[in-house]
C-alpha atoms as a PDB file:
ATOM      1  CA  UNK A   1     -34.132   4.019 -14.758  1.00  0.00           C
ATOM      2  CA  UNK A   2     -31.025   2.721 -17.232  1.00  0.00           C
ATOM      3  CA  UNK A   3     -27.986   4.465 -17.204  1.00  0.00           C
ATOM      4  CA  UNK A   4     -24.672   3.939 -19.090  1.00  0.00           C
ATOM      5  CA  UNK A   5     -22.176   4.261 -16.487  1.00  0.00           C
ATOM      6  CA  UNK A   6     -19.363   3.252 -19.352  1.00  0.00           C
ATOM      7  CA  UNK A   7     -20.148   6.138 -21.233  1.00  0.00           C
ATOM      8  CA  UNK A   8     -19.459   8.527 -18.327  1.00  0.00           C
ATOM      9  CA  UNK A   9     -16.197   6.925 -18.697  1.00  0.00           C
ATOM     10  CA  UNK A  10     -12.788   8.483 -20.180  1.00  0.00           C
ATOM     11  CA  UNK A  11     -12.351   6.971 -24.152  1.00  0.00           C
ATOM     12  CA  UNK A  12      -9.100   4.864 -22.509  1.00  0.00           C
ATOM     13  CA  UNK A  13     -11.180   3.473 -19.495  1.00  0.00           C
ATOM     14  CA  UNK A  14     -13.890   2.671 -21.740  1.00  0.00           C
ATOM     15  CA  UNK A  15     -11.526   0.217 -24.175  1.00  0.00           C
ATOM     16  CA  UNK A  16     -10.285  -1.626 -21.457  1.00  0.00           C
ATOM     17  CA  UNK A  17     -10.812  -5.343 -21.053  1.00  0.00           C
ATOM     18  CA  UNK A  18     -12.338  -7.084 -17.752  1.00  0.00           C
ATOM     19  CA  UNK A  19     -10.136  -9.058 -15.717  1.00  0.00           C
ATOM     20  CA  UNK A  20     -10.184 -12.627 -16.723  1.00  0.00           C
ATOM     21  CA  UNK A  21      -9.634 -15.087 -13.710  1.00  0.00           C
ATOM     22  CA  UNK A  22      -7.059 -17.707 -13.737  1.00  0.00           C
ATOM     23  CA  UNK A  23      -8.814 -21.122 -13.074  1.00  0.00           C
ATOM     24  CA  UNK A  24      -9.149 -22.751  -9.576  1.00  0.00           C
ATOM     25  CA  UNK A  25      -6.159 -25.403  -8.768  1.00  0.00           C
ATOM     26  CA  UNK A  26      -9.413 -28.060  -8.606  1.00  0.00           C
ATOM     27  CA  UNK A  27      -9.793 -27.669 -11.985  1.00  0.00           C
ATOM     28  CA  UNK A  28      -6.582 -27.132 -13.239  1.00  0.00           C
ATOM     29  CA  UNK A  29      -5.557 -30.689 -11.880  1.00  0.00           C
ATOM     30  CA  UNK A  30      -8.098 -31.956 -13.489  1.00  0.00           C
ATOM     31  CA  UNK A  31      -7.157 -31.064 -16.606  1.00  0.00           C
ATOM     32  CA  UNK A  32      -4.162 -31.883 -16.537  1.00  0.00           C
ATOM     33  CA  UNK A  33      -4.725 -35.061 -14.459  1.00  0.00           C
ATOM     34  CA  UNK A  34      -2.313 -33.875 -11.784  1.00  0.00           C
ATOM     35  CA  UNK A  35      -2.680 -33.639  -7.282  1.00  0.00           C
ATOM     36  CA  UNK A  36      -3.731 -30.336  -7.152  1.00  0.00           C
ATOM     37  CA  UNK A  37      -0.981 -30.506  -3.881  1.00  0.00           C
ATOM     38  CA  UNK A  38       1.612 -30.303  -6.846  1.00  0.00           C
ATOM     39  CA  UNK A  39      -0.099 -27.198  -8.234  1.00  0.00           C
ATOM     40  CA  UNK A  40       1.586 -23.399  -6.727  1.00  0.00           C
ATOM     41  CA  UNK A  41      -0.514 -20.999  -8.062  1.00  0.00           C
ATOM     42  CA  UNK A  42       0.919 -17.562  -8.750  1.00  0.00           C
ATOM     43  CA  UNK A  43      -0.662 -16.008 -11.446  1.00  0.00           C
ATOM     44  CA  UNK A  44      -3.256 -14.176  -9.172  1.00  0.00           C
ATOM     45  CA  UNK A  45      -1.013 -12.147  -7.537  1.00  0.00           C
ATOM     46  CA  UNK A  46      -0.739 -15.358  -4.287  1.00  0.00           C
ATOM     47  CA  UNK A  47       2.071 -16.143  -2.645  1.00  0.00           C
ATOM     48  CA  UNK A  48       2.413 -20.089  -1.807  1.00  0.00           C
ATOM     49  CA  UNK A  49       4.430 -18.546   1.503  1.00  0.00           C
ATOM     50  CA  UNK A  50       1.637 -16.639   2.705  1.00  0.00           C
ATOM     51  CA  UNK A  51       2.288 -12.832   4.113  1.00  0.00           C
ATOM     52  CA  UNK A  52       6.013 -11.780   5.617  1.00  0.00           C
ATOM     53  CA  UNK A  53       5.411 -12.112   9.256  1.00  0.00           C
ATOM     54  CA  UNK A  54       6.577  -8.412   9.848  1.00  0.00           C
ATOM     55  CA  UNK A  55       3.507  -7.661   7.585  1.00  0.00           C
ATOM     56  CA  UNK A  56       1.243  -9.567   9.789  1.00  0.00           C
ATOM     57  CA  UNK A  57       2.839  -7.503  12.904  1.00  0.00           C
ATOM     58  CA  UNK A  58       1.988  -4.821  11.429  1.00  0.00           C
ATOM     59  CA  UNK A  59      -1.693  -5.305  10.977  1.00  0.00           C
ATOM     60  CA  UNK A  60      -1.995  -6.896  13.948  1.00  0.00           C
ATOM     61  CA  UNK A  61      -0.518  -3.445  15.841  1.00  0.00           C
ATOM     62  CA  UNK A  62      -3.367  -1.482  14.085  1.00  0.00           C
ATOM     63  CA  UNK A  63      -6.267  -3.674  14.905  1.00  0.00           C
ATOM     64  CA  UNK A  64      -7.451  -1.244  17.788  1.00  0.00           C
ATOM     65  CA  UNK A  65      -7.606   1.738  15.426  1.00  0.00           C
ATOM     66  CA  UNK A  66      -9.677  -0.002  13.154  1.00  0.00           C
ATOM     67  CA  UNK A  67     -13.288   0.888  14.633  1.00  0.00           C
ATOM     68  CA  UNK A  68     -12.190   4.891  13.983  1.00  0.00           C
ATOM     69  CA  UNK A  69     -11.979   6.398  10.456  1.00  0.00           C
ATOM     70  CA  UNK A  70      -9.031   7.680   9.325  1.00  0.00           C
ATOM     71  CA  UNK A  71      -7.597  11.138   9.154  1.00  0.00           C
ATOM     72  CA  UNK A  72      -9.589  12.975   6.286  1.00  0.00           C
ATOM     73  CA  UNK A  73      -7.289  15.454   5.516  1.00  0.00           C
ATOM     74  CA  UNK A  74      -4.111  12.192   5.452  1.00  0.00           C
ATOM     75  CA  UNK A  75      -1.880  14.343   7.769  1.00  0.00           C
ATOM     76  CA  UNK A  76       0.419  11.156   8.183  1.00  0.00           C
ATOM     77  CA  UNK A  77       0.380  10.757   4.747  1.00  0.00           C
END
């Protein structure tokens, strides 16, 4: 059984474009014939510094919760 999901779809959802994907920083350098150690990619929404340690804190404090599923009704929201 075929079904068009996109048609199910409001007219604005259905004229947007897919996400096109930067290219790897392998084959970047090699295009451009540069150490891809030279390359900082940030066009895919990465950060070269990696997460803000008070982020990583954070997760790490909820790590025991994460085997339950959250509140349904998002009273902490």
């Amino acid at each position: 059984m075929s079904r068009d999901f996109l048609a199910l779809a409001v007219p604005g959802v259905q004229k947007l474009s897919p996400y096109v994907t930067g290219k790897p920083i392998d084959e970047l350098a090699r295009e451009l014939g540069i150490d891809p150690a030279k390359i900082v990619k940030l066009a895919s929404n990465e950060n070269p510094l990696g997460p803000n340690p008070r982020v990583l804190e954070a997760i790490a404090a909820e790590l025991p919760e994460l085997s339950r599923y959250p509140d349904g009704s998002g009273f902490q929201l």
